[in-house]
Protein backbone atom coordinates (compact mmCIF):
# COMPACT_ATOMS: atom_id res chain seq x y z
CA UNK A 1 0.00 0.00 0.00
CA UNK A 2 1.64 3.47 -0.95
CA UNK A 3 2.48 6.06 2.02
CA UNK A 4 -0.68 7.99 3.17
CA UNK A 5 -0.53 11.76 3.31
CA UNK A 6 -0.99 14.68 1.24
CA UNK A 7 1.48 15.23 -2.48
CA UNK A 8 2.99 18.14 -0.40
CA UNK A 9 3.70 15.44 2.56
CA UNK A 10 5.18 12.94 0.62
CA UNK A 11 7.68 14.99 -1.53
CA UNK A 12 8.81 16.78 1.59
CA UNK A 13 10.03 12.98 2.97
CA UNK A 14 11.48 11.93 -0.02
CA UNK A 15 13.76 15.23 -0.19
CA UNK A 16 14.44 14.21 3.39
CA UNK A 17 15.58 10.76 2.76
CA UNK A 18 17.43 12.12 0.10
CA UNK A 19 19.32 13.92 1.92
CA UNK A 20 19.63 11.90 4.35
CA UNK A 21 20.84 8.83 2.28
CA UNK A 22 23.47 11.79 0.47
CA UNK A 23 24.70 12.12 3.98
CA UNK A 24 24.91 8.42 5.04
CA UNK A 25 26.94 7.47 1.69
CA UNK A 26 29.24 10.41 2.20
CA UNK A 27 30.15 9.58 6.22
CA UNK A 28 30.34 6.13 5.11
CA UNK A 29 33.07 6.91 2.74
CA UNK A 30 34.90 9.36 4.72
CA UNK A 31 34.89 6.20 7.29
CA UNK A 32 36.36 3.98 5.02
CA UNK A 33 39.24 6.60 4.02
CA UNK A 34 40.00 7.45 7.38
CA UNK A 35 40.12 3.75 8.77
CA UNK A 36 42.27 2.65 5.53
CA UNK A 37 39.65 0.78 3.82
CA UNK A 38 40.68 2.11 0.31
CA UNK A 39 42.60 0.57 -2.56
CA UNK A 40 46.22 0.62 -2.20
CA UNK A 41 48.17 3.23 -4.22
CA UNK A 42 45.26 5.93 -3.40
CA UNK A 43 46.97 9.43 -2.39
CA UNK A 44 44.49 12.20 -2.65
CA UNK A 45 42.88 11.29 1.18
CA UNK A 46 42.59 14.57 2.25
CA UNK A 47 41.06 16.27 -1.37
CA UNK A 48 38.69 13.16 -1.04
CA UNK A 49 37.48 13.29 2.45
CA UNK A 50 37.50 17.38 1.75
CA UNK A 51 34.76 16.87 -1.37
CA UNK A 52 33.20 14.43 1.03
CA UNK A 53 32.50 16.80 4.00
CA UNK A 54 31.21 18.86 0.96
CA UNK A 55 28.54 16.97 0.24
CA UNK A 56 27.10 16.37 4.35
CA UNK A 57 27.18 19.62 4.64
CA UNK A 58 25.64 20.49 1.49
CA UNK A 59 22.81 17.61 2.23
CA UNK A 60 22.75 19.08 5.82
CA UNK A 61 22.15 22.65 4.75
CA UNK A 62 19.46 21.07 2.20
CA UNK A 63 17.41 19.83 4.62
CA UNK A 64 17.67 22.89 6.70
CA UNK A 65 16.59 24.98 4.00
CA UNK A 66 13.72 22.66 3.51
CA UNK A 67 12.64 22.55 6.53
CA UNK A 68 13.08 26.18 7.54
CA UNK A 69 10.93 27.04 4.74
CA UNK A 70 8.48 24.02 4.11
CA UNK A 71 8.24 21.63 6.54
CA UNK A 72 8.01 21.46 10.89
CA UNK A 73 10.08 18.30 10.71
């Protein structure tokens, strides 16, 4: 059965879980760099976790936005 709520409702969660899952797959990432969980040879750690923390924040400030101006979530 499909989610209940109004269109307004339902696009404001999927932007959230967006956002959410942008953040989750980034952290992950910057996890895996950090604890050495890369292929061997890679060099650019710290331009990699950098673009990284760019996207959480960018998926944080997203949601902010969103719900500042849209939601009470």
């Amino acid at each position: 059965m499909r989610e209940a709520g109004t269109i307004r409702e339902r696009i404001f969660q999927a932007l959230i879980k967006r956002y959410t899952a942008d953040q989750e797959e980034a952290l992950v990432k910057i996890d895996a760099l950090l604890k050495g969980e890369v292929v061997p040879g890679h060099y650019a750690l710290t331009e990699d976790i950098d673009n990284l923390l760019a996207k959480v924040a960018d998926a944080t400030e997203k949601m902010a936005t969103l719900r500042h101006f849209y939601g009470t979530n």
